[in-house]
Protein backbone atom coordinates (compact mmCIF):
# COMPACT_ATOMS: atom_id res chain seq x y z
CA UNK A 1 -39.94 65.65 18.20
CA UNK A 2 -39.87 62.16 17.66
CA UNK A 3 -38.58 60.36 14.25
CA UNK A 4 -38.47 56.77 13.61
CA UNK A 5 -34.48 56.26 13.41
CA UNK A 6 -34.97 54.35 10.04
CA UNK A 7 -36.52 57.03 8.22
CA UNK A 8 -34.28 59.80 9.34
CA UNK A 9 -31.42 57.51 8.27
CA UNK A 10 -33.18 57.16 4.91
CA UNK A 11 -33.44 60.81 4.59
CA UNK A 12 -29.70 61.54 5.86
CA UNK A 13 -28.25 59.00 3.45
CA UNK A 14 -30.71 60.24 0.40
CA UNK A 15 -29.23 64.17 0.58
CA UNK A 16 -25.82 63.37 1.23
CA UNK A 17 -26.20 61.13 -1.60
CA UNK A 18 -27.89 64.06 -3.74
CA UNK A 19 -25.18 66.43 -2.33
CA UNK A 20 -22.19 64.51 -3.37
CA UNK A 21 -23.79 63.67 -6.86
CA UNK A 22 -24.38 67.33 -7.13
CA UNK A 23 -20.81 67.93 -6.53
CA UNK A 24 -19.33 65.62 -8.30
CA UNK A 25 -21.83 66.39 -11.59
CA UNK A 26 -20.79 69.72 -10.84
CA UNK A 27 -16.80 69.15 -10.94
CA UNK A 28 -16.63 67.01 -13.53
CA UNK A 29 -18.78 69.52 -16.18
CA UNK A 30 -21.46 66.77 -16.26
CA UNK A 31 -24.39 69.58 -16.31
CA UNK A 32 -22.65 71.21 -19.28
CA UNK A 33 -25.61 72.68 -21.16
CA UNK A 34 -28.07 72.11 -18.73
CA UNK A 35 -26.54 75.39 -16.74
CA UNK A 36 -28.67 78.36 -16.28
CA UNK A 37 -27.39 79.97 -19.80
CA UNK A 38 -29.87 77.86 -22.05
CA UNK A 39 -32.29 76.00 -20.03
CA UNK A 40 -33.89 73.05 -21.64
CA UNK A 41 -36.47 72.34 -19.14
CA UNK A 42 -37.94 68.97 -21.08
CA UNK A 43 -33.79 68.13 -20.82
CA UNK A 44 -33.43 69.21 -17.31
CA UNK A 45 -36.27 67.15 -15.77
CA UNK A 46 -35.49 64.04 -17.17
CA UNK A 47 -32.07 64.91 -16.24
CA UNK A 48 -32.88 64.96 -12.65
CA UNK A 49 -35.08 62.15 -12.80
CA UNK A 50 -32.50 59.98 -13.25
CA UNK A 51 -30.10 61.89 -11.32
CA UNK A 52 -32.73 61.73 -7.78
CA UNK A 53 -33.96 58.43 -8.17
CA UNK A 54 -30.13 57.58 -7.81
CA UNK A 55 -30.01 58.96 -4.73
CA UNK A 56 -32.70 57.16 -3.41
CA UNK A 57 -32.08 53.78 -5.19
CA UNK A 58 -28.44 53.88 -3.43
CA UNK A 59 -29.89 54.50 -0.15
CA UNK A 60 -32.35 51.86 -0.75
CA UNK A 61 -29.50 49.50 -1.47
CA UNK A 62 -27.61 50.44 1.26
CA UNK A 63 -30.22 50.45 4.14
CA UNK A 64 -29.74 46.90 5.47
CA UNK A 65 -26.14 47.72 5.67
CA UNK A 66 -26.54 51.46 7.13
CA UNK A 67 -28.92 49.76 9.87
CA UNK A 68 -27.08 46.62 11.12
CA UNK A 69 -24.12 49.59 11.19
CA UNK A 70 -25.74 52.60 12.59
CA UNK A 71 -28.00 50.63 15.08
CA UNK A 72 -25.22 48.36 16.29
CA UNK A 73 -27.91 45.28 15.01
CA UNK A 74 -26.70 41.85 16.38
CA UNK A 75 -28.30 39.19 13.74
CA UNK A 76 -29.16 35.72 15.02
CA UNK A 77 -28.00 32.82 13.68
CA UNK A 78 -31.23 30.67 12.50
CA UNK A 79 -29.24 27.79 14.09
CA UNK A 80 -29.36 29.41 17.16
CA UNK A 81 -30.14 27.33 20.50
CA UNK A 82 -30.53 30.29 22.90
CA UNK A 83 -34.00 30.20 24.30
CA UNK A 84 -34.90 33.80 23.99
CA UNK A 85 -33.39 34.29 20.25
CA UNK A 86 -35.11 30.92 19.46
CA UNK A 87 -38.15 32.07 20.41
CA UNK A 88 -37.74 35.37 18.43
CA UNK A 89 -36.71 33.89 14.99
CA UNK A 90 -39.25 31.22 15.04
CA UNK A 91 -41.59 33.93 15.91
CA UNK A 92 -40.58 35.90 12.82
CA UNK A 93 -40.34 33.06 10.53
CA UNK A 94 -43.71 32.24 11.47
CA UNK A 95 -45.35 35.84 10.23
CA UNK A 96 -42.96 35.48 7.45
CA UNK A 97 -44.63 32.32 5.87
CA UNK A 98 -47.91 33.78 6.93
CA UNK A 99 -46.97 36.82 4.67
CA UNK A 100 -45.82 34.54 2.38
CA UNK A 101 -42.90 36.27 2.00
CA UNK A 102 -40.34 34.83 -0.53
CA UNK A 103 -37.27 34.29 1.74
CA UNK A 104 -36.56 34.32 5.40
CA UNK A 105 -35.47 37.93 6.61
CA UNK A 106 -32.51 38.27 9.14
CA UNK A 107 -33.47 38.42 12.38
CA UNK A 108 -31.55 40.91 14.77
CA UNK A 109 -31.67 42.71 18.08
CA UNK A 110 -29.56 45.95 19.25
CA UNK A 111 -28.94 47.17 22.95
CA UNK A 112 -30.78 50.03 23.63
CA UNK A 113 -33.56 50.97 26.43
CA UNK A 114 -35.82 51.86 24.27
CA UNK A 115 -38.63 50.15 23.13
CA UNK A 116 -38.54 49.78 19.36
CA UNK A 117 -38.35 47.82 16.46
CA UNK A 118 -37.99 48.26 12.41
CA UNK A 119 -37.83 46.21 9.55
CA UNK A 120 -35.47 47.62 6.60
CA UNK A 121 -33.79 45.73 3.46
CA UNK A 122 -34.12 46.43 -0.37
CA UNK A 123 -36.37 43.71 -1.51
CA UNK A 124 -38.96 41.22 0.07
CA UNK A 125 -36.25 38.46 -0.20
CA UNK A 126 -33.44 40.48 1.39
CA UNK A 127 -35.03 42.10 4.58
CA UNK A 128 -34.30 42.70 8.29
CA UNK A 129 -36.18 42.65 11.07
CA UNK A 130 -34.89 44.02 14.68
CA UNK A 131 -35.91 44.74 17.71
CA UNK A 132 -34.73 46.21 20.71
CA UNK A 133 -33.36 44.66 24.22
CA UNK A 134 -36.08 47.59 25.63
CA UNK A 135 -38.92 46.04 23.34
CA UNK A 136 -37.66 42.09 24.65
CA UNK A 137 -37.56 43.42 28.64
CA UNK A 138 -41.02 45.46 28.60
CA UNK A 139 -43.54 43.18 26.67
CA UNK A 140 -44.64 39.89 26.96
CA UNK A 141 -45.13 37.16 24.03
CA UNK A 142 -48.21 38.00 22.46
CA UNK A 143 -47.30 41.63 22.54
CA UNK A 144 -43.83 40.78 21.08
CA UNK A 145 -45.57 39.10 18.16
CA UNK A 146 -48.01 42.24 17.45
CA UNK A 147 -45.02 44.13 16.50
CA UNK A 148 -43.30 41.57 14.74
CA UNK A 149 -46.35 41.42 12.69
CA UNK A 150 -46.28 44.99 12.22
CA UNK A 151 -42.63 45.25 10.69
CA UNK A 152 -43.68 41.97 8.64
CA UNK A 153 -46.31 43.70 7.02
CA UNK A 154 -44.29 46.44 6.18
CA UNK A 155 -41.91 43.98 4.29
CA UNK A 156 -44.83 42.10 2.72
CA UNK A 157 -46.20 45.38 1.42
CA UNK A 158 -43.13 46.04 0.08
CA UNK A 159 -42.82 49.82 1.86
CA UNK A 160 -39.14 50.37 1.85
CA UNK A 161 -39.55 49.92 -2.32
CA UNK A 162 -41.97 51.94 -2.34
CA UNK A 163 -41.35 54.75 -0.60
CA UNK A 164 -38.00 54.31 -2.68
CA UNK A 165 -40.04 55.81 -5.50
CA UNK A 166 -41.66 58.30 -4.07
CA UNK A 167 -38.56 59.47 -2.61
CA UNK A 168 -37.00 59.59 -5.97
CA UNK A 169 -39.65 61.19 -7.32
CA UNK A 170 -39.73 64.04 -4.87
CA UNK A 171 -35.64 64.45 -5.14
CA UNK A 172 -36.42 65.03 -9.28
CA UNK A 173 -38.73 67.78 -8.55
CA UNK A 174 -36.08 68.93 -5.89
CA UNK A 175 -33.25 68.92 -8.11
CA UNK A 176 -35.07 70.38 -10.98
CA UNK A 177 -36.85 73.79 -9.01
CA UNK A 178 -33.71 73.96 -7.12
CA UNK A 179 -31.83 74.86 -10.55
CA UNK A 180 -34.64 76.87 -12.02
CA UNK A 181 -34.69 78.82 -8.65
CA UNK A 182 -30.64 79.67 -8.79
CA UNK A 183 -31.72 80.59 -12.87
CA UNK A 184 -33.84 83.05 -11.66
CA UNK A 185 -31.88 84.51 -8.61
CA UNK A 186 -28.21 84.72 -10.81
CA UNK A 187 -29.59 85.57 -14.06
CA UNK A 188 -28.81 89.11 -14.12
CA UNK A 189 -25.37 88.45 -12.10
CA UNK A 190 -21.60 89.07 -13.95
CA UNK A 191 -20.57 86.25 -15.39
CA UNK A 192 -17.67 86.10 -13.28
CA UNK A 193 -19.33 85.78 -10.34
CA UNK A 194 -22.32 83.63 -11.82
CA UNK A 195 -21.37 80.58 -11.65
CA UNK A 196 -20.11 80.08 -8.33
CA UNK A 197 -23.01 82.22 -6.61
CA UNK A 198 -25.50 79.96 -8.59
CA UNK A 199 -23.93 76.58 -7.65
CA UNK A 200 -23.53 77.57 -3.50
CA UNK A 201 -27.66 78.54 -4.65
CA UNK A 202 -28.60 75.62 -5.78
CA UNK A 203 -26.99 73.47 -2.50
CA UNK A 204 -28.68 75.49 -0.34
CA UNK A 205 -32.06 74.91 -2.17
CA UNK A 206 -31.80 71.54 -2.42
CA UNK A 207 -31.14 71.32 1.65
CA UNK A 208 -33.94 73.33 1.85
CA UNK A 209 -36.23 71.86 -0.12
CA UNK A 210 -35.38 68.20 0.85
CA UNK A 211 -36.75 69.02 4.21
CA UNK A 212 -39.78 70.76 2.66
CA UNK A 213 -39.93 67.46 0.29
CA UNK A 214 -40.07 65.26 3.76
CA UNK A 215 -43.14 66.06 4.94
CA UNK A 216 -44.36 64.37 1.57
CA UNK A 217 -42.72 61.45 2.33
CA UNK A 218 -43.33 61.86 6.15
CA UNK A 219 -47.24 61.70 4.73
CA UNK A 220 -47.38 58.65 3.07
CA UNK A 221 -45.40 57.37 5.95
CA UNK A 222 -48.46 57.72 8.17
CA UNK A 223 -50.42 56.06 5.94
CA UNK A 224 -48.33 53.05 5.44
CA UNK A 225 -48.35 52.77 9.31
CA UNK A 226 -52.35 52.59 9.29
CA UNK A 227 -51.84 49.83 6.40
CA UNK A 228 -48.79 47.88 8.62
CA UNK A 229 -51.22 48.14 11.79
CA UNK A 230 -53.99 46.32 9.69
CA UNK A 231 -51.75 43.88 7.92
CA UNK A 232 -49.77 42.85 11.93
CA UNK A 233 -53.86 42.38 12.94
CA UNK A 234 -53.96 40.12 10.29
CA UNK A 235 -50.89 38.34 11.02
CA UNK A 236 -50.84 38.21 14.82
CA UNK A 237 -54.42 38.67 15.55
CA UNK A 238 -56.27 42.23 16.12
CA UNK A 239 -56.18 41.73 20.07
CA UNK A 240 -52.28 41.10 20.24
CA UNK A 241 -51.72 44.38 17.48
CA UNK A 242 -53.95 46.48 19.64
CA UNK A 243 -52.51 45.34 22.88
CA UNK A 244 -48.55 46.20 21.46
CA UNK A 245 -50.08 49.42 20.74
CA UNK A 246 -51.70 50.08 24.25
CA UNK A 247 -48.41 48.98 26.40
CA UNK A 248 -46.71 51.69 23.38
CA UNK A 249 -48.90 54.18 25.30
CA UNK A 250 -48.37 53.34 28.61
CA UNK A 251 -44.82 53.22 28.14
CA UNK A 252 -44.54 56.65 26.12
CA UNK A 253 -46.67 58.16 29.32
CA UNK A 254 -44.07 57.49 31.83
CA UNK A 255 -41.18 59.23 29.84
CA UNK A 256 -40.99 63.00 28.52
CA UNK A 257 -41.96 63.14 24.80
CA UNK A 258 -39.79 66.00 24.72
CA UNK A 259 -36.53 63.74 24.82
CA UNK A 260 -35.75 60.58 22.36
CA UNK A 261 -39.09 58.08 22.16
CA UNK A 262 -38.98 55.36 24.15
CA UNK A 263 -41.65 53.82 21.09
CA UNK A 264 -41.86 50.78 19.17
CA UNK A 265 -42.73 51.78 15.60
CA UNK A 266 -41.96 55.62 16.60
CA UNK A 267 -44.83 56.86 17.30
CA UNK A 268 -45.61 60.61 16.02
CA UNK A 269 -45.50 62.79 18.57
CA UNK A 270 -45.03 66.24 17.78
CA UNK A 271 -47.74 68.45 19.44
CA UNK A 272 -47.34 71.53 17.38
CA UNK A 273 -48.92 71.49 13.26
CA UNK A 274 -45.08 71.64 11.94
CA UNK A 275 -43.93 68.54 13.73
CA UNK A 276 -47.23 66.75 13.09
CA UNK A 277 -46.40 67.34 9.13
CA UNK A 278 -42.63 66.18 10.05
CA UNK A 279 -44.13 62.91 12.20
CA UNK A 280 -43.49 59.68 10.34
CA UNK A 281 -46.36 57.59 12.72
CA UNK A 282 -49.26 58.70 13.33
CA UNK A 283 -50.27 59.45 17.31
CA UNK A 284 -51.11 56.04 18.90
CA UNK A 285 -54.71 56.94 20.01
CA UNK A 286 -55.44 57.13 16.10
CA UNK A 287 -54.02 53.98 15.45
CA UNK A 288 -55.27 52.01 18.06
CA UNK A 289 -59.04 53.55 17.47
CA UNK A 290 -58.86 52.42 14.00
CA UNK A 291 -57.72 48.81 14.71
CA UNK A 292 -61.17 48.77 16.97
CA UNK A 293 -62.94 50.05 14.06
CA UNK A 294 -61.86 46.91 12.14
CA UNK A 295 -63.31 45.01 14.87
C-alpha cells in the first residue's frame, strides 16, 4: 500500500480529534437531548456539522506544525548562504511569485532515503514546502523544479483548504449516521445498560466509517493530483513535470512496492480495487500520459 505521509497524518490527526471531542461531548453531558431517547435529526445534523468541521479545521491548523514535527522538517533560513539550500529556496520562491502566491512559504528538507516531497500549511500565506535528502541526491535541477512546481500548485490552488471542507463535511455525515446507527442497534436495550453499549457503538462506527469516509477524500485526492501535475507544467514547463514524473517511475521500479514508497508525490500504488479506492495519487503512467495529452 502506499499513502502519501501528509494525508495519512491528516486523517490520523482528524479522528483522534473527532474521538476526543466525542469523549469529551460525551463526559461533560454536552449531547444532552440529542441522545438516542428523542432524536431531533434537523438538531443532530447541524449539531455535527459544527462538531466535524472542528475536527478538521484543528487539523488544518495544526498541519504545518504536525509536519515540521512528525517529518523531522529542517526549514532554511532565506538568508541562507549554503549553495545547495540557496539553490532550493530561490528555486521555490521563484514558482511562488509565478503562482503569485501572497507570501513566501518556508522552505524545508528532512533526512530520509526516500524520494519525496509535500507542501502543507493552513492558508496560501502560511505554507511549507519540503523535500527530501532522497529527492536532492536522485534528481537533477530541472527535475527538482518539476516537483517544486507540483507542491506549488497545490498551495496556489489552495488544496489543503479545500480538502479541509470536504473533510469536514464527510466527518458531519460520519458523526451524524454513526449516532442514528447506535439509535437503531440500542433502542430496544434496558436502560441500564443503554447508554454505555450505545456510546462504545457509536466509537466504533465512527472508526469505521472514517475509513469508509477516506476513500471520498482519497478520491478527490487523485483528482487534485491531475490538477497539481497541470498547474507544476505550467510553472516549471511540461518537459521538466513529465521528466520528475518519469525518474518517479524508474525509481519506484527498482524498489518493492510492497514496502514504504520510495515516491515523490506518493504515487498510488495499490494493485488490488480496495487499495486503488484507498490510493491518494493516482498510478504514474496515468499521470504522465495525461501531461502528454496537454502537449
Amino acid at each position: 500500500m502506499v499513502w502519501t505521509k501528509r494525508i495519512l497524518l491528516f486523517l490520523a490527526t482528524n479522528i483522534l480529534v473527532m474521538l476526543t471531542i466525542s469523549i469529551l461531548v460525551q463526559l461533560l453531558g454536552l449531547n444532552r437531548g440529542l441522545g438516542a431517547y428523542g432524536i431531533d435529526y434537523s438538531q443532530l445534523m447541524l449539531f455535527c456539522l459544527v462538531w466535524g468541521m472542528a475536527g478538521s479545521l484543528i487539523s488544518l491548523a495544526l498541519s504545518r506544525v504536525m509536519a515540521k514535527m512528525m517529518m523531522g522538517v529542517r526549514v532554511i533560513d532565506p538568508a541562507t548562504n549554503d549553495p545547495q539550500e540557496r539553490a532550493l529556496v530561490d528555486t521555490v520562491y521563484a514558482l511562488a511569485r509565478g503562482a503569485r502566491l501572497p507570501a513566501m512559504p518556508q522552505v524545508g528538507y528532512y533526512d530520509s532515503p526516500e524520494v519525496n516531497a509535500f507542501a502543507t500549511g493552513p492558508t496560501r500565506s502560511k505554507a511549507l514546502v519540503a523535500v527530501s535528502t532522497g529527492l536532492l541526491q536522485r534528481m537533477n535541477r530541472d527535475e527538482i523544479e518539476g516537483v517544486l512546481g507540483h507542491e506549488i500548485s497545490h498551495v496556489a490552488n489552495g488544496d489543503m483548504v479545500t480538502m479541509t471542507l470536504i473533510q469536514g463535511v464527510v466527518n458531519a455525515f460520519v458523526l451524524f449516521l454513526a449516532r442514528v446507527i447506535a439509535f437503531a442497534i440500542t433502542q430496544n436495550m434496558r436502560d441500564e445498560n443503554r447508554g454505555a453499549v450505545n456510546f462504545a457503538v457509536v466509537l466504533i462506527l465512527q472508526i469505521v466509517l472514517s475509513l469508509l469516509g477516506a476513500m471520498v477524500v482519497a478520491a478527490f485526492s487523485r483528482w487534485r493530483e491531475f490538477r497539481a501535475d497541470r498547474g507544476g507544467a505550467t510553472l516549471a514547463g511540461a518537459p521538466k513535470m513529465v521528466a520528475a514524473l518519469e525518474r518517479l517511475r524508474r525509481t519506484t521500479e527498482l524498489v518493492d512496492t510492497r514496502q514504504e514508497a520510495m515516491a515523490t508525490l506518493k504515487i498510488a500504488g495499490g494493485r488490488s480495487r480496495f487499495m486503488s479506492l484507498m490510493a491518494s495519487h493516482p498510478p504514474l503512467e496515468d499521470r504522465i500520459a495525461r501531461l502528454r495529452q496537454l502537449g
